[in-house]
N, C-alpha and C. Protein backbone atom coordinates (compact mmCIF):
# COMPACT_ATOMS: atom_id res chain seq x y z
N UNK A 1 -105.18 -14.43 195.71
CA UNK A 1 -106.46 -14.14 195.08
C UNK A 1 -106.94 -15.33 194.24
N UNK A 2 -106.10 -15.74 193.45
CA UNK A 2 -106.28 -16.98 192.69
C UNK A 2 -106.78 -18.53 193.79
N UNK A 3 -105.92 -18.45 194.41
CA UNK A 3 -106.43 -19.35 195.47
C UNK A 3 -107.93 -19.09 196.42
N UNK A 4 -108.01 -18.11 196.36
CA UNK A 4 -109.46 -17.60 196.77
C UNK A 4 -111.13 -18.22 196.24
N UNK A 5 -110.58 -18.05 194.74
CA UNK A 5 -111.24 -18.01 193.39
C UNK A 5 -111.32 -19.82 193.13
N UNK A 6 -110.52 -20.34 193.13
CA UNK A 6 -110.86 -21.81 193.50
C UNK A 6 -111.23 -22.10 194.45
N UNK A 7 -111.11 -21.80 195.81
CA UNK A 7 -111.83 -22.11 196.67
C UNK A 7 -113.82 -21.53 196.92
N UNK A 8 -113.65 -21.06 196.01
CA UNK A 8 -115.42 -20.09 195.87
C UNK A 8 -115.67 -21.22 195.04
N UNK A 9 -115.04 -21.20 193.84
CA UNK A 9 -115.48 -21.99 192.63
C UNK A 9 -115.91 -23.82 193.18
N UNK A 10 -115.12 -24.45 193.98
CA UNK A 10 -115.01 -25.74 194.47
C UNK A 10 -116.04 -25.42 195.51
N UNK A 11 -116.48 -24.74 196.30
CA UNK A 11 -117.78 -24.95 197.01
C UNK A 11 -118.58 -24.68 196.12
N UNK A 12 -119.33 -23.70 195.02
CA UNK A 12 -119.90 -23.49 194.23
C UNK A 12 -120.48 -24.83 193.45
N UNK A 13 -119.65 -25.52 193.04
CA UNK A 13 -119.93 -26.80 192.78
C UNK A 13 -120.61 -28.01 193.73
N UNK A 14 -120.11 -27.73 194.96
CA UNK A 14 -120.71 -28.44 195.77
C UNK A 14 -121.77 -28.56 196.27
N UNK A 15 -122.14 -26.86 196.00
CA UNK A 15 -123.32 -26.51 196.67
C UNK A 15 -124.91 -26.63 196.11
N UNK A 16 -124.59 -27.10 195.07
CA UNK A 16 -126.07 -27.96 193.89
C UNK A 16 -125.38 -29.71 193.22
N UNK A 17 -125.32 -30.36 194.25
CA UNK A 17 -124.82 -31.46 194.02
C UNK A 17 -126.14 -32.43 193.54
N UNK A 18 -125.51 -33.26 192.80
CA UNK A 18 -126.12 -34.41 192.23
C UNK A 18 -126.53 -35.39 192.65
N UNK A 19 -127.82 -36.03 193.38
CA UNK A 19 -127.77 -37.17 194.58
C UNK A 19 -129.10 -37.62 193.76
N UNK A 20 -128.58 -39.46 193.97
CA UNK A 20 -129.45 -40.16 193.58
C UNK A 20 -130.31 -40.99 194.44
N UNK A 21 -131.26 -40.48 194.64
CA UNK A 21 -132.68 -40.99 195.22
C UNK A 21 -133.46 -42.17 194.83
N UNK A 22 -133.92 -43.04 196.09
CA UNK A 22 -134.82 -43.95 195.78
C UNK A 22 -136.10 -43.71 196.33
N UNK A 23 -136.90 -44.23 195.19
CA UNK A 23 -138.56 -44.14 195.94
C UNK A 23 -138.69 -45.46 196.88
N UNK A 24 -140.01 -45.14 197.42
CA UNK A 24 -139.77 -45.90 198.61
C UNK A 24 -141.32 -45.71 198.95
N UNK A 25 -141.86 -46.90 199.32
CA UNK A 25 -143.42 -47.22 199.65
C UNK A 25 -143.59 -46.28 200.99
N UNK A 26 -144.37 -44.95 200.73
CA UNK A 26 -144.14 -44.37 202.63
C UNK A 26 -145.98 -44.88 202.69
N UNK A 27 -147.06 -44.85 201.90
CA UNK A 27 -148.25 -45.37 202.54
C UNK A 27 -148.96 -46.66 201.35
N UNK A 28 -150.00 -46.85 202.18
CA UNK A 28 -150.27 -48.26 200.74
C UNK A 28 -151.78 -48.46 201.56
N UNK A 29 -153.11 -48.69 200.34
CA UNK A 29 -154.40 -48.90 201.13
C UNK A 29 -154.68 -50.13 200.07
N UNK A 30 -154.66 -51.41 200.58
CA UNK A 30 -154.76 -52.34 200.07
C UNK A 30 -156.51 -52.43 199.24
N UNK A 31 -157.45 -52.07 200.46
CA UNK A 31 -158.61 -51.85 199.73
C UNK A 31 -159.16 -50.64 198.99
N UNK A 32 -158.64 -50.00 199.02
CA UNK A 32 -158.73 -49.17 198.06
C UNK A 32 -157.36 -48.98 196.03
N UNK A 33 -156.47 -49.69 197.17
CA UNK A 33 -155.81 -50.18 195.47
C UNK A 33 -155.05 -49.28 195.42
N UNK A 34 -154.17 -48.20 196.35
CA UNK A 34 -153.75 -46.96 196.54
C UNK A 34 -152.61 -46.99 197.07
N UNK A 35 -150.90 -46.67 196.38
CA UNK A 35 -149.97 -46.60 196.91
C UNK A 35 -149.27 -45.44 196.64
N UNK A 36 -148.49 -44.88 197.84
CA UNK A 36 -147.53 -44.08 198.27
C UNK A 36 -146.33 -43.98 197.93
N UNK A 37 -145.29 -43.59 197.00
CA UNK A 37 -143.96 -43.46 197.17
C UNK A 37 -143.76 -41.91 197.67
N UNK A 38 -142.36 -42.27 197.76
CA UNK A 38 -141.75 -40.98 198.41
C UNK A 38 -140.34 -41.16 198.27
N UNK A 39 -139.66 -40.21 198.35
CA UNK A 39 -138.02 -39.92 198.19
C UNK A 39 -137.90 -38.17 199.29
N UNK A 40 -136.83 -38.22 200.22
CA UNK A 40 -136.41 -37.12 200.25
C UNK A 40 -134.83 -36.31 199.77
N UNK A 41 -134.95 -35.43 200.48
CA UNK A 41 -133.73 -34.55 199.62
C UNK A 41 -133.68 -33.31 200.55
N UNK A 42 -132.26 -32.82 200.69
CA UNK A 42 -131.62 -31.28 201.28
C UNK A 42 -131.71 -30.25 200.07
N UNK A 43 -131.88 -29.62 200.89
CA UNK A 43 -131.94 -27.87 200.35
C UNK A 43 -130.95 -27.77 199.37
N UNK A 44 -129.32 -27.92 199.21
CA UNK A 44 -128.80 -27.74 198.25
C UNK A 44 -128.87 -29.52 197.18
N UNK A 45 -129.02 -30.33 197.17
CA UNK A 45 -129.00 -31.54 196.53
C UNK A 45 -129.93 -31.44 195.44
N UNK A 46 -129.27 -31.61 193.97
CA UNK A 46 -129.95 -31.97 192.97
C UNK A 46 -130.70 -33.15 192.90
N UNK A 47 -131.62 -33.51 193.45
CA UNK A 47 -132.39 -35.17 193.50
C UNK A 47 -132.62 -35.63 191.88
N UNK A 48 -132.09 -37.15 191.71
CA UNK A 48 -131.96 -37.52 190.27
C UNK A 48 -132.75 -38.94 190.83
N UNK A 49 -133.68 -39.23 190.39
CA UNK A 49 -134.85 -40.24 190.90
C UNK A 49 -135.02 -41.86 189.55
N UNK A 50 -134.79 -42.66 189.62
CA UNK A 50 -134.95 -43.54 189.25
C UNK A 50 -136.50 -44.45 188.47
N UNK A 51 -137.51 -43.27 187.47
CA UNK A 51 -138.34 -43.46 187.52
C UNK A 51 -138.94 -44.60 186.96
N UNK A 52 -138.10 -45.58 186.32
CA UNK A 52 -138.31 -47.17 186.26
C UNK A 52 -138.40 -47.54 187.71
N UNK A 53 -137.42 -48.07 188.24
CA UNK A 53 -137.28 -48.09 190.08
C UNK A 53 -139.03 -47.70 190.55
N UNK A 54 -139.54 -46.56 190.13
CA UNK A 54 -140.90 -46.41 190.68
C UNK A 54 -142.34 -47.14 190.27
N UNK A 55 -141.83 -47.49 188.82
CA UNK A 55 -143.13 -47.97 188.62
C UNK A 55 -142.45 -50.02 188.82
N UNK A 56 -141.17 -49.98 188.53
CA UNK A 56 -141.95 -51.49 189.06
C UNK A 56 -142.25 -51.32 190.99
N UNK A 57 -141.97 -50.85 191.55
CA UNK A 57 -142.41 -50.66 192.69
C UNK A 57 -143.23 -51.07 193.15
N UNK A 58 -144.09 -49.77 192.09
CA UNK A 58 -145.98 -49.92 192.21
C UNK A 58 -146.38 -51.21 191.32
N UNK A 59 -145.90 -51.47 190.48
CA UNK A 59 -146.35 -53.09 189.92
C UNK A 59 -146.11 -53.89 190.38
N UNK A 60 -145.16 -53.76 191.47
CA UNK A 60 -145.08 -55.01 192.49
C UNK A 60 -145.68 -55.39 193.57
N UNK A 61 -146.01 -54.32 194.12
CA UNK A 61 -147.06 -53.91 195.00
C UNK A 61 -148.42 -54.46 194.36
N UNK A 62 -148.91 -53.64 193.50
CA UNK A 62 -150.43 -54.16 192.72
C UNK A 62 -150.16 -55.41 192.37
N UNK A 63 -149.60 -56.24 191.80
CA UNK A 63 -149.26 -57.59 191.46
C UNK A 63 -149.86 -58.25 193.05
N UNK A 64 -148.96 -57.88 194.48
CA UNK A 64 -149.43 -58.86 195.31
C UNK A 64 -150.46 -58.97 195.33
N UNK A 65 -151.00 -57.66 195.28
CA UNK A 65 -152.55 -57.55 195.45
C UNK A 65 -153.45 -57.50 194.51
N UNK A 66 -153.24 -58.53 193.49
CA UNK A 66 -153.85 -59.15 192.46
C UNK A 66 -154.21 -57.91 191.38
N UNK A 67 -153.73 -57.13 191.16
CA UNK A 67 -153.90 -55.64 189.99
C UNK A 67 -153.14 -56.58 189.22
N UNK A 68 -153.30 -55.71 187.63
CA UNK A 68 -152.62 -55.33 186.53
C UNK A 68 -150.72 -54.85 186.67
N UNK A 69 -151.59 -53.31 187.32
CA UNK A 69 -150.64 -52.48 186.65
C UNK A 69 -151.02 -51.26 188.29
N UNK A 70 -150.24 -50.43 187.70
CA UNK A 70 -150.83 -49.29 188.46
C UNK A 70 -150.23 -47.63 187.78
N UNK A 71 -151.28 -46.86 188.07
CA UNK A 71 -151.11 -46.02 187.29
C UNK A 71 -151.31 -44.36 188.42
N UNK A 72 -150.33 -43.51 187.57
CA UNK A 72 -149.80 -42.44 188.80
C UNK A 72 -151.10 -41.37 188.84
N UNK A 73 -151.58 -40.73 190.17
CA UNK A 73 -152.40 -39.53 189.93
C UNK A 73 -151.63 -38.63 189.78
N UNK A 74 -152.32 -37.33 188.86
CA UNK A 74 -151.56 -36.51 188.41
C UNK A 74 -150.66 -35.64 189.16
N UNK A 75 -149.49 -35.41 189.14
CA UNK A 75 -148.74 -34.23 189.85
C UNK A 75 -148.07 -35.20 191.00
N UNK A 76 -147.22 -34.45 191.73
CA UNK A 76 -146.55 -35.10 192.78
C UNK A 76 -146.68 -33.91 194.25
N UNK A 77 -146.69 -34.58 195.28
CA UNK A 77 -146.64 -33.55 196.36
C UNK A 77 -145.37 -33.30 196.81
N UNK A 78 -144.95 -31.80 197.18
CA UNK A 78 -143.74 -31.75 198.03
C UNK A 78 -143.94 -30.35 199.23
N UNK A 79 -143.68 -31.36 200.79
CA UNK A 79 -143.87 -30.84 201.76
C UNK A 79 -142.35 -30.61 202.52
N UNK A 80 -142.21 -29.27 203.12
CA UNK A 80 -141.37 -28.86 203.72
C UNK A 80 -141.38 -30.20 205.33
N UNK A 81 -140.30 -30.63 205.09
CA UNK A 81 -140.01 -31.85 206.44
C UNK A 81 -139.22 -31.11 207.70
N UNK A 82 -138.42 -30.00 207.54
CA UNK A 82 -137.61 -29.51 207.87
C UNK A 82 -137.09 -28.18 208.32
N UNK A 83 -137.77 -27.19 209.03
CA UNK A 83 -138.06 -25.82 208.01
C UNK A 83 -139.23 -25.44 208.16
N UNK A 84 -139.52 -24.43 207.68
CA UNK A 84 -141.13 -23.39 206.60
C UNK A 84 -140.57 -22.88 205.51
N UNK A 85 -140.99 -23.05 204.38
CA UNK A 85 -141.28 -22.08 203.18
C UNK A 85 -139.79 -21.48 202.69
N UNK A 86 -139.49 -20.61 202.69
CA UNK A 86 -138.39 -20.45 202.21
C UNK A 86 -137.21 -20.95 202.65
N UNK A 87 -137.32 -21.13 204.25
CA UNK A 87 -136.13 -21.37 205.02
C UNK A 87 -136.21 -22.75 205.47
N UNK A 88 -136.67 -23.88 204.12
CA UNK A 88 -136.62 -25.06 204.11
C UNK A 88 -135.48 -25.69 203.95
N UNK A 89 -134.93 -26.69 205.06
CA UNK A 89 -133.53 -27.78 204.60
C UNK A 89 -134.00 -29.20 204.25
N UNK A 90 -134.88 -29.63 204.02
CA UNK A 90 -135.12 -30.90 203.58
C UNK A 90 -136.64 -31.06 203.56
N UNK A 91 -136.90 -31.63 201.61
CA UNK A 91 -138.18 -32.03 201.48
C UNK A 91 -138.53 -33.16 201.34
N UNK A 92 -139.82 -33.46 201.12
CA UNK A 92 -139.88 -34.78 200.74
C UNK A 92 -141.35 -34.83 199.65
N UNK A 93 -140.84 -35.68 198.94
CA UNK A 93 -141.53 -35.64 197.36
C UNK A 93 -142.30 -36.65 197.33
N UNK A 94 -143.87 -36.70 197.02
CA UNK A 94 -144.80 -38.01 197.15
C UNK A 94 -145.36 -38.15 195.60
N UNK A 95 -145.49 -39.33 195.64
CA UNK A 95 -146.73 -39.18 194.11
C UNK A 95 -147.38 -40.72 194.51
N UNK A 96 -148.80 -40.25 194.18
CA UNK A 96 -149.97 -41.75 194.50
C UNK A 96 -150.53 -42.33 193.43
N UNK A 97 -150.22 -43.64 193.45
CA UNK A 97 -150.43 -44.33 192.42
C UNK A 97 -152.10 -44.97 193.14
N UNK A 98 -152.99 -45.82 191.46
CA UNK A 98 -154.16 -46.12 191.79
C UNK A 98 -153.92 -47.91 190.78
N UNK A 99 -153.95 -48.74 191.64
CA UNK A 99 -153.63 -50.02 190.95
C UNK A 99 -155.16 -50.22 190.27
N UNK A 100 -154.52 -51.17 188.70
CA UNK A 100 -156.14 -51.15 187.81
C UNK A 100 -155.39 -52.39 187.26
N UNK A 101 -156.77 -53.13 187.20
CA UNK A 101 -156.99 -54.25 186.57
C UNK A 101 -156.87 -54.64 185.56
C-alpha cells in the first residue's frame, strides 16, 4: 500500500511539471512596425517564460528596423494547436508587439 502511495504521489508531481520556454519571432510586418512572439506548451507542463528574453527580442527586431523600442498590445493570445477546447494537448501562446520611435 505504501508503495502504491509513492508511486501516485511521484506521478502526481510529474504531472504539472515545470518547463522553461522560449519566445520566438512566429510573424513580423516590417511596414507596419508589428512583431509576433510565441512559445508553446503540453497540457500538463507548467510554462515558465523568460520575459526579459522577450522584450530584447522585440528591441532587436525594432532596432534593425530603425525603431526605438517596442511596446506589447494588450493581452496575449492562446490557441488550441492540438485538440478542441477542453480536450486540448498542446497550446501555443502569442503576444504582438508595435515598434515606436
Amino acid at each position: 500500500m505504501k508503495r502504491k502511495l509513492l508511486i501516485l504521489a511521484a506521478l502526481a508531481t510529474l504531472a504539472a511539471c515545470t518547463t522553461f520556454k522560449f519566445w520566438t519571432e512566429s510573424d513580423s510586418n516590417q511596414q507596419e512596425g508589428t512583431i509576433e512572439i510565441a512559445y508553446e506548451f503540453r497540457r500538463f507542463e507548467n510554462p515558465q517564460v523568460d520575459e526579459r528574453a522577450a522584450a530584447s527580442l522585440v528591441r532587436d527586431r525594432c532596432a534593425d528596423w530603425g525603431f526605438r523600442n517596442g511596446a506589447a498590445r494588450q493581452g496575449e493570445g492562446r490557441t488550441c494547436i492540438d485538440g478542441t477546447g477542453d480536450n486540448c494537448s498542446r497550446w501555443r501562446v502569442t503576444r504582438e508587439y508595435r515598434c515606436v520611435r
